[in-house]
C-alpha atoms as a PDB file:
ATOM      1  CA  UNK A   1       0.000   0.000   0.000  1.00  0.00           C
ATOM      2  CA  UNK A   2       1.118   3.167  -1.023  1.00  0.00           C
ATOM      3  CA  UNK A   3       0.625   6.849   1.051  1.00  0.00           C
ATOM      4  CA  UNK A   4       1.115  10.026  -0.133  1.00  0.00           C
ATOM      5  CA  UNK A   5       2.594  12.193   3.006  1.00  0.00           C
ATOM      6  CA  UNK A   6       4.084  15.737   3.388  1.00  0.00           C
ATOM      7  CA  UNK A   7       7.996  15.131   3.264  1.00  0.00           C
ATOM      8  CA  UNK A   8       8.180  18.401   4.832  1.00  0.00           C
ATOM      9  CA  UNK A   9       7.486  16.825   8.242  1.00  0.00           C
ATOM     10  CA  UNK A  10       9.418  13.605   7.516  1.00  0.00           C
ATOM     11  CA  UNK A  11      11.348  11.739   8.098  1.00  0.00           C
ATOM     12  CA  UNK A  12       9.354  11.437  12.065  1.00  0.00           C
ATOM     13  CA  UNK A  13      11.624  10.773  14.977  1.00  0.00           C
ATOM     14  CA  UNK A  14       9.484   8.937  18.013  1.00  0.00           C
ATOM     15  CA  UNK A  15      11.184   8.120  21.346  1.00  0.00           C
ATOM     16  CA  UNK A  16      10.719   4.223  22.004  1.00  0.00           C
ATOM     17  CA  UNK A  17       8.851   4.596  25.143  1.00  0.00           C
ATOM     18  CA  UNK A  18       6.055   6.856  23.196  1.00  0.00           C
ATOM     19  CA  UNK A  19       2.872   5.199  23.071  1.00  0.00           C
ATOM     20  CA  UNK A  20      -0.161   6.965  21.547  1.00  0.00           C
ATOM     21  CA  UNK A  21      -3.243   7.622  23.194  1.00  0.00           C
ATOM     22  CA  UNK A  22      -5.747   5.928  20.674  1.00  0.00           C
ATOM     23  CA  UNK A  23      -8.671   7.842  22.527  1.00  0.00           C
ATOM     24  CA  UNK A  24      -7.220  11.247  22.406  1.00  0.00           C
ATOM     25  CA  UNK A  25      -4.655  11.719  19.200  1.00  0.00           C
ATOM     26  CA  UNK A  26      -6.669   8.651  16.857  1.00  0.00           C
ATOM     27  CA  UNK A  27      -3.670   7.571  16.039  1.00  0.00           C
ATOM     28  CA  UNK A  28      -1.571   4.690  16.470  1.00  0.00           C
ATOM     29  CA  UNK A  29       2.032   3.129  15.540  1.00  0.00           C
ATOM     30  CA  UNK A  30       2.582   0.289  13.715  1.00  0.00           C
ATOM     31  CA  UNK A  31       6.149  -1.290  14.329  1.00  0.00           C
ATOM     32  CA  UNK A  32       8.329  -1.406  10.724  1.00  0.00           C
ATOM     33  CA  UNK A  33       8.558  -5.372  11.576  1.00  0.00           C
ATOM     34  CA  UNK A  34       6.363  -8.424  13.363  1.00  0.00           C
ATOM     35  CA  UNK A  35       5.109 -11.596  13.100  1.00  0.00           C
ATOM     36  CA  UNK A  36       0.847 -11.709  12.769  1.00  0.00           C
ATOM     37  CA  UNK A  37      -0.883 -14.318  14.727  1.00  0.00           C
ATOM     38  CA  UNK A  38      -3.315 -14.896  12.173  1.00  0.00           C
ATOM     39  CA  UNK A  39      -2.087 -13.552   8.955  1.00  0.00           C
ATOM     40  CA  UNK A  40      -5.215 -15.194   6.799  1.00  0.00           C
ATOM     41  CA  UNK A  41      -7.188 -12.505   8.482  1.00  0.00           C
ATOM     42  CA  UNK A  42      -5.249  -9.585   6.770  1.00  0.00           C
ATOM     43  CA  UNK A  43      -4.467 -11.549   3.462  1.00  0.00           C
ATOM     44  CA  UNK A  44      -8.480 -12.014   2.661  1.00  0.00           C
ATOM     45  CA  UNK A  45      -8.516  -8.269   3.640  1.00  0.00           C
ATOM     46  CA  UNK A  46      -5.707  -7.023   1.061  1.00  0.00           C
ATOM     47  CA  UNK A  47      -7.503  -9.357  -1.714  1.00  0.00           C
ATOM     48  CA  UNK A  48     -10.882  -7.353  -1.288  1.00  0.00           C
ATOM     49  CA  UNK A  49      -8.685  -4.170  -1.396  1.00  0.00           C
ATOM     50  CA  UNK A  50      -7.397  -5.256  -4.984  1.00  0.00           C
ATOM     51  CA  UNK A  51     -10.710  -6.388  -5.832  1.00  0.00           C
ATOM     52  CA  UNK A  52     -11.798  -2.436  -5.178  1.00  0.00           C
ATOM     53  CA  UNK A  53      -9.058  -1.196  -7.006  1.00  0.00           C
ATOM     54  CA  UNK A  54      -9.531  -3.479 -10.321  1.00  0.00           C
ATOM     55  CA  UNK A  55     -12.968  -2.389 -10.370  1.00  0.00           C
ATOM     56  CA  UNK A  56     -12.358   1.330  -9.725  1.00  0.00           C
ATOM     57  CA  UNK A  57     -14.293   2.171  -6.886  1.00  0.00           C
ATOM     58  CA  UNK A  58     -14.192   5.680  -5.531  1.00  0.00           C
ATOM     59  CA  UNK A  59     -11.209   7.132  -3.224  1.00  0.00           C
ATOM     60  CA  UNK A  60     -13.216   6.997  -0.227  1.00  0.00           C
ATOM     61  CA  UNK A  61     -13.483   2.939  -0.750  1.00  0.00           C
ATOM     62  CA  UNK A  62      -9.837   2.650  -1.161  1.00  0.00           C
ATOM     63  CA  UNK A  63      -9.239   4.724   1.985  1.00  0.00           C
ATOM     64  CA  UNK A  64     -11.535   2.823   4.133  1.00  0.00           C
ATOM     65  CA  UNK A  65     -10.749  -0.282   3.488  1.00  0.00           C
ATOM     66  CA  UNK A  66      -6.575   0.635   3.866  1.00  0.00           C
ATOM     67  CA  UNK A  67      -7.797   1.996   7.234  1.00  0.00           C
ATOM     68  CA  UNK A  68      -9.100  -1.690   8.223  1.00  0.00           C
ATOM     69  CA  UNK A  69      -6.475  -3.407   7.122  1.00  0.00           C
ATOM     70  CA  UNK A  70      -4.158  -1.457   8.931  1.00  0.00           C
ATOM     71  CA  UNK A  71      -6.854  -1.177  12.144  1.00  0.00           C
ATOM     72  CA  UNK A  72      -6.426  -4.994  11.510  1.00  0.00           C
ATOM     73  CA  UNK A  73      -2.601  -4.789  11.414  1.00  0.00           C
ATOM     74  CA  UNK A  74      -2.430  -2.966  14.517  1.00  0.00           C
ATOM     75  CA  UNK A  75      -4.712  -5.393  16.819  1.00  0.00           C
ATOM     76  CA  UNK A  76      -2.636  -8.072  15.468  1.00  0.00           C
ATOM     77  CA  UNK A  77       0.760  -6.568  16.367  1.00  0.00           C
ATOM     78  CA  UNK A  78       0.023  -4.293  19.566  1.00  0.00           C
ATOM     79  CA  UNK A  79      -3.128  -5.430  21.191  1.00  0.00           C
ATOM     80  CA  UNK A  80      -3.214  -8.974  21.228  1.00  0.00           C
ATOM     81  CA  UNK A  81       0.641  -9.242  22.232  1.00  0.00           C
ATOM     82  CA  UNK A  82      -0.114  -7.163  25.325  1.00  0.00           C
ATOM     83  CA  UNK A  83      -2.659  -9.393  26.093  1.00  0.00           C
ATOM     84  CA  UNK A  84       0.361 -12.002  26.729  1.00  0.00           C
ATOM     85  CA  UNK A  85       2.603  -9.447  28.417  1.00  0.00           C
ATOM     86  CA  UNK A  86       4.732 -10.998  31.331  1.00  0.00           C
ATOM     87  CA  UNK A  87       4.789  -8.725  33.817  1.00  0.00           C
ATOM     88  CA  UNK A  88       0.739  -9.413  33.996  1.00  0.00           C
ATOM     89  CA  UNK A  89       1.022 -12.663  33.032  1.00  0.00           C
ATOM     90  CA  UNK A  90      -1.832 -14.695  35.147  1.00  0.00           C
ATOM     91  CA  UNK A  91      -2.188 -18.736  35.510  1.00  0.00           C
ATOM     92  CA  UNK A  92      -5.102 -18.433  33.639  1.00  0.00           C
ATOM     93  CA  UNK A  93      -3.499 -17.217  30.623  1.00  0.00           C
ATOM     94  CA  UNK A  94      -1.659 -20.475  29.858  1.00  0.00           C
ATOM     95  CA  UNK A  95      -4.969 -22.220  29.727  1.00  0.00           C
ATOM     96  CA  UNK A  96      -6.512 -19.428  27.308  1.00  0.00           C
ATOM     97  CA  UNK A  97      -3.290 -19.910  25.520  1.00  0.00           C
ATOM     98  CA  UNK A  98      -3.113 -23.763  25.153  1.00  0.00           C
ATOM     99  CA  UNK A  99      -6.937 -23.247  24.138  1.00  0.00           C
ATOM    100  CA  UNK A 100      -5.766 -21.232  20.843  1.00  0.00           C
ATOM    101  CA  UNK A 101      -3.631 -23.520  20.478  1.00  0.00           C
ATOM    102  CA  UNK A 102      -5.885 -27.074  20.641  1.00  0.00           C
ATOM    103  CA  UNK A 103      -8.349 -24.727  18.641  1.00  0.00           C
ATOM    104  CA  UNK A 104      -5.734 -24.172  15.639  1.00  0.00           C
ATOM    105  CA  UNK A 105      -4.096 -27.644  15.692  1.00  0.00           C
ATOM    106  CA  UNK A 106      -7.949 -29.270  15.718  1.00  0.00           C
ATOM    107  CA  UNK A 107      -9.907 -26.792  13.289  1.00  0.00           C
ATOM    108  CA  UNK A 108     -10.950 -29.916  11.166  1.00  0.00           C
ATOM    109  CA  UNK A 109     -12.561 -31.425  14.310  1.00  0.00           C
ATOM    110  CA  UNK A 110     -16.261 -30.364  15.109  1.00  0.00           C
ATOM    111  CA  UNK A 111     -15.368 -28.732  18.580  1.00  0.00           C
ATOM    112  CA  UNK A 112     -17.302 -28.137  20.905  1.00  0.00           C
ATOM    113  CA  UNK A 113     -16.082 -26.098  23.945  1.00  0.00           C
ATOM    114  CA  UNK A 114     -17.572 -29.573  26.611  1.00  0.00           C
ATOM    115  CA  UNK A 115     -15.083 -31.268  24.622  1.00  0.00           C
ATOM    116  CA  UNK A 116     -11.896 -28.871  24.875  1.00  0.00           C
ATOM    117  CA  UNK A 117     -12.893 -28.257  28.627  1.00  0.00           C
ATOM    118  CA  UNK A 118     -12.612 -32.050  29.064  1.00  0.00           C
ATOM    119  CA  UNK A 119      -9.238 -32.123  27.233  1.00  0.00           C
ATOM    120  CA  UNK A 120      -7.475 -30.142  29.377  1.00  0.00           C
ATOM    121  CA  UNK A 121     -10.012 -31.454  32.495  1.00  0.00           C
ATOM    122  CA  UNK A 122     -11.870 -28.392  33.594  1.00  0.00           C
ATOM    123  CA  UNK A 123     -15.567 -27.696  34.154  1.00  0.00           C
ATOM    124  CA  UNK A 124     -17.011 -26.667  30.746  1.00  0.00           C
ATOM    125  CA  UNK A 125     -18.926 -23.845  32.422  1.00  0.00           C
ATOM    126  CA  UNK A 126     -15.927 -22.498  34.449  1.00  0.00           C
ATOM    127  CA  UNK A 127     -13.794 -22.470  30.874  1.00  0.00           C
ATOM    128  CA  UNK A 128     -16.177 -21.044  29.067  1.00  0.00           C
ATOM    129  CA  UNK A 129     -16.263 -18.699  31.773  1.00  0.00           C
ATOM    130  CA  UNK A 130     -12.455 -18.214  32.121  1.00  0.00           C
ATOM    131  CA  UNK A 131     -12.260 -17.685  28.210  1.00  0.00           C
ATOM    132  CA  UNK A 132     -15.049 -14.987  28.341  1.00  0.00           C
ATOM    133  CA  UNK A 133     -13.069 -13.270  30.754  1.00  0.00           C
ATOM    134  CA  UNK A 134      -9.719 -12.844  28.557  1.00  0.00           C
ATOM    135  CA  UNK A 135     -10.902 -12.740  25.132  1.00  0.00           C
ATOM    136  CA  UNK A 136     -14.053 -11.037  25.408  1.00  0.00           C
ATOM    137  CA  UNK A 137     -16.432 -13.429  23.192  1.00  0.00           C
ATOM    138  CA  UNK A 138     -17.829 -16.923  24.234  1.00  0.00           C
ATOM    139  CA  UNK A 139     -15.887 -19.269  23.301  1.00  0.00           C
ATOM    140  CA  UNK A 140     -18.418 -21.477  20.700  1.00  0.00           C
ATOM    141  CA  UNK A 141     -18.366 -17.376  18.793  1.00  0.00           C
ATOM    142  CA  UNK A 142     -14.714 -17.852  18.929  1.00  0.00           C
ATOM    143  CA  UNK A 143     -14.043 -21.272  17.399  1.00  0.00           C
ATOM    144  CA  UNK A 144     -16.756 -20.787  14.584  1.00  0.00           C
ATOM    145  CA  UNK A 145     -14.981 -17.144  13.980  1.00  0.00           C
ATOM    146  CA  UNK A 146     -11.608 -19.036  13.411  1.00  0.00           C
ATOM    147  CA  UNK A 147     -13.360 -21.555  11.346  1.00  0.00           C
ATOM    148  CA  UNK A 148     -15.027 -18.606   9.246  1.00  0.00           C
ATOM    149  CA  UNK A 149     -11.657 -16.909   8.718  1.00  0.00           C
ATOM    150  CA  UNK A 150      -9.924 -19.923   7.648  1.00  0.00           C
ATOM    151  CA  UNK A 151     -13.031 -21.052   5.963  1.00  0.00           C
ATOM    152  CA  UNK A 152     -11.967 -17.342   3.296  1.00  0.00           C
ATOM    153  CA  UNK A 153      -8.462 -18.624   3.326  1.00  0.00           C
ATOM    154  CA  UNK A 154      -9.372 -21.627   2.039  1.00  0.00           C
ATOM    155  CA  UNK A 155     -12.296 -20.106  -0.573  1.00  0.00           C
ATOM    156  CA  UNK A 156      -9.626 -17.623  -1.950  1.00  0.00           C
ATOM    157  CA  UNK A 157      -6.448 -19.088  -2.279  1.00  0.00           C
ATOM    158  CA  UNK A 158      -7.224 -22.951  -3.994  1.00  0.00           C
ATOM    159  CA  UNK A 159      -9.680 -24.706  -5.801  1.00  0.00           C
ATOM    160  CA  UNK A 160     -11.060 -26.995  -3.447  1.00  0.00           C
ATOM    161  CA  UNK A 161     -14.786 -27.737  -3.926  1.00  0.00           C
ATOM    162  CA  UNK A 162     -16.786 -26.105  -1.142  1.00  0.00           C
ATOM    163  CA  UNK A 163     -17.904 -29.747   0.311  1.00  0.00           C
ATOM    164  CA  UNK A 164     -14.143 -30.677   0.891  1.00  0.00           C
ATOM    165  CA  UNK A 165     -13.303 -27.166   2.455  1.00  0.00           C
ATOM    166  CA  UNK A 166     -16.940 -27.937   5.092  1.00  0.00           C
ATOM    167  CA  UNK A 167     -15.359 -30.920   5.908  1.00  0.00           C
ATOM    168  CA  UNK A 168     -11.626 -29.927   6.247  1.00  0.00           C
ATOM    169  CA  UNK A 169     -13.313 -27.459   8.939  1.00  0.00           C
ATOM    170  CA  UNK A 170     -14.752 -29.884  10.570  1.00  0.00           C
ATOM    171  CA  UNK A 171     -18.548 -29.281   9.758  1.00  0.00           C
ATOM    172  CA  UNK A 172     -20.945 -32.624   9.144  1.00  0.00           C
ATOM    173  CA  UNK A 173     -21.757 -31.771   5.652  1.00  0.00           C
ATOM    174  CA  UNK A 174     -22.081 -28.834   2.766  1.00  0.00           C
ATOM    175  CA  UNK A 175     -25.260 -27.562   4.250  1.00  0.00           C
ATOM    176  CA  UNK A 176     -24.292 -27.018   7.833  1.00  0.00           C
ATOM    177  CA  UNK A 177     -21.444 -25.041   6.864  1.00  0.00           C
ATOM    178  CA  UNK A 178     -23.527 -23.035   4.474  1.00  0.00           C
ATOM    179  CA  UNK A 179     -26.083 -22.374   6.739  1.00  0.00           C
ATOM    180  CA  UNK A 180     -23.483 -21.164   9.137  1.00  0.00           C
ATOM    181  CA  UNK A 181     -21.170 -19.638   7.164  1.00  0.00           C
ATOM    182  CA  UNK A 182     -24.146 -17.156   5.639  1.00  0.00           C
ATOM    183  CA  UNK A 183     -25.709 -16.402   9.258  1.00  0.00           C
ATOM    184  CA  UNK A 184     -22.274 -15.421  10.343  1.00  0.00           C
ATOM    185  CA  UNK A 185     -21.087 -13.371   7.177  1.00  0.00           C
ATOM    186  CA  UNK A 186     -24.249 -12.752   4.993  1.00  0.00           C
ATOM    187  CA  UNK A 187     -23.173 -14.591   1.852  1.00  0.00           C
ATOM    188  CA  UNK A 188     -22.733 -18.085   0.914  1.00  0.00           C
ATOM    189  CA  UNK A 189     -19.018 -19.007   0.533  1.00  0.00           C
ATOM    190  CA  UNK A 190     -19.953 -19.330  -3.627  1.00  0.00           C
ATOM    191  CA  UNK A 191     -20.976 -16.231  -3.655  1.00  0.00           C
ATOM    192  CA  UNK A 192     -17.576 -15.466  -1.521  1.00  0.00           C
ATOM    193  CA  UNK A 193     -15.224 -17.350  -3.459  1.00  0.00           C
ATOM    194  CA  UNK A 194     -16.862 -15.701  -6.807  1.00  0.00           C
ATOM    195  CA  UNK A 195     -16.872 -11.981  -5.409  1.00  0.00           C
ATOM    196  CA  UNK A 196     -12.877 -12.708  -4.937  1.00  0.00           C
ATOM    197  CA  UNK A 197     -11.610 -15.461  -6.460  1.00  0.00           C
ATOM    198  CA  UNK A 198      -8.220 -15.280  -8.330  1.00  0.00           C
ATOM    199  CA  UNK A 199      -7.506 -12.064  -6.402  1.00  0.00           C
ATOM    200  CA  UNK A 200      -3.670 -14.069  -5.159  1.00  0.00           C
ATOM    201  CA  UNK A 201      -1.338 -11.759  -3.585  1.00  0.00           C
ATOM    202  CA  UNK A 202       1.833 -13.652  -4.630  1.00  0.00           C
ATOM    203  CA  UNK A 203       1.823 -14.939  -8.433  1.00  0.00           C
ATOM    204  CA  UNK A 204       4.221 -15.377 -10.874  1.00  0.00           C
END
């Protein structure tokens, strides 16, 4: 993505322990390097913003859809680190973190939260609880968002018929992860996959 700026005012020098008020300046920094968490989020997100530039849409589409993608960018590399951070690192954290993890490493499994509480042997209702509490959505909304954002991954970036990409996620057939895909987004994933199909960031 490309920004014109006044080069009057840069280059901008920032002392390291600066830290924008969001609230007060609406601004924020985005470090020069970092590794996302999930970067399939921000790759659909840069394919819709090529799909509005191929079809010409006006400025004010371009600009608001850069702004999410680098909204995106910055929950991905500020906010959800400090969620980690050490010095208020709490028990529960490990557990929220091993959940992510069992959540990722099983997303072609048809989870349910009574199951992941009895993997790692706690009371469902206390975990769902506990996850509540430090991600700030139930956990069931969590797992199905993950499956939706890998389920645009998937829809975008291969050829895989829709029925092999329901079950690679996990759901019992075509129609259940229709059904759920469209409550949670809207749109079918055909209608998706043909809205942004062939819209590959890296090509030859």
């Amino acid at each position: 993505m490309h920004f014109a700026v006044d080069l009057g005012t840069m280059p901008s020098t920032l002392k390291p322990s600066y830290m924008p008020n969001t609230d007060i300046t609406d601004c924020f920094l985005i470090p020069q390097t970092g590794a996302l968490p999930r970067p399939e989020k921000v790759i659909v997100q840069m394919k819709q913003l090529q799909d509005i530039v191929k079809n010409s849409y006006p400025q004010i589409s371009l600009d608001t859809m850069t702004t999410s993608i680098l909204a995106e960018l910055y929950g991905q590399l500020k906010v959800i680190p400090q969620r980690s951070d050490s010095s208020k690192f709490r028990p529960e954290q490990q557990v929220y973190n091993d959940i992510l993890d069992f959540i990722e490493t099983n997303m072609d499994k048809n989870l349910k939260f009574q199951d992941i509480a009895s993997s790692f042997g706690y009371n469902p209702k206390y975990l769902s609880h506990l996850f509540f509490e430090l991600y700030g959505v139930p956990l069931k909304q969590f797992i199905l968002d993950r499956k939706i954002e890998t389920a645009n991954f998937m829809l975008t970036d291969d050829d895989k018929p829709i029925k092999e990409i329901a079950s690679d996620l996990g759901f019992s057939d075509v129609h259940n992860f229709t059904r759920a895909y469209k409550r949670r987004t809207g749109i079918t994933p055909t209608e998706y996959r043909n809205a942004f199909s062939k819209r590959l960031l890296f090509h030859k």
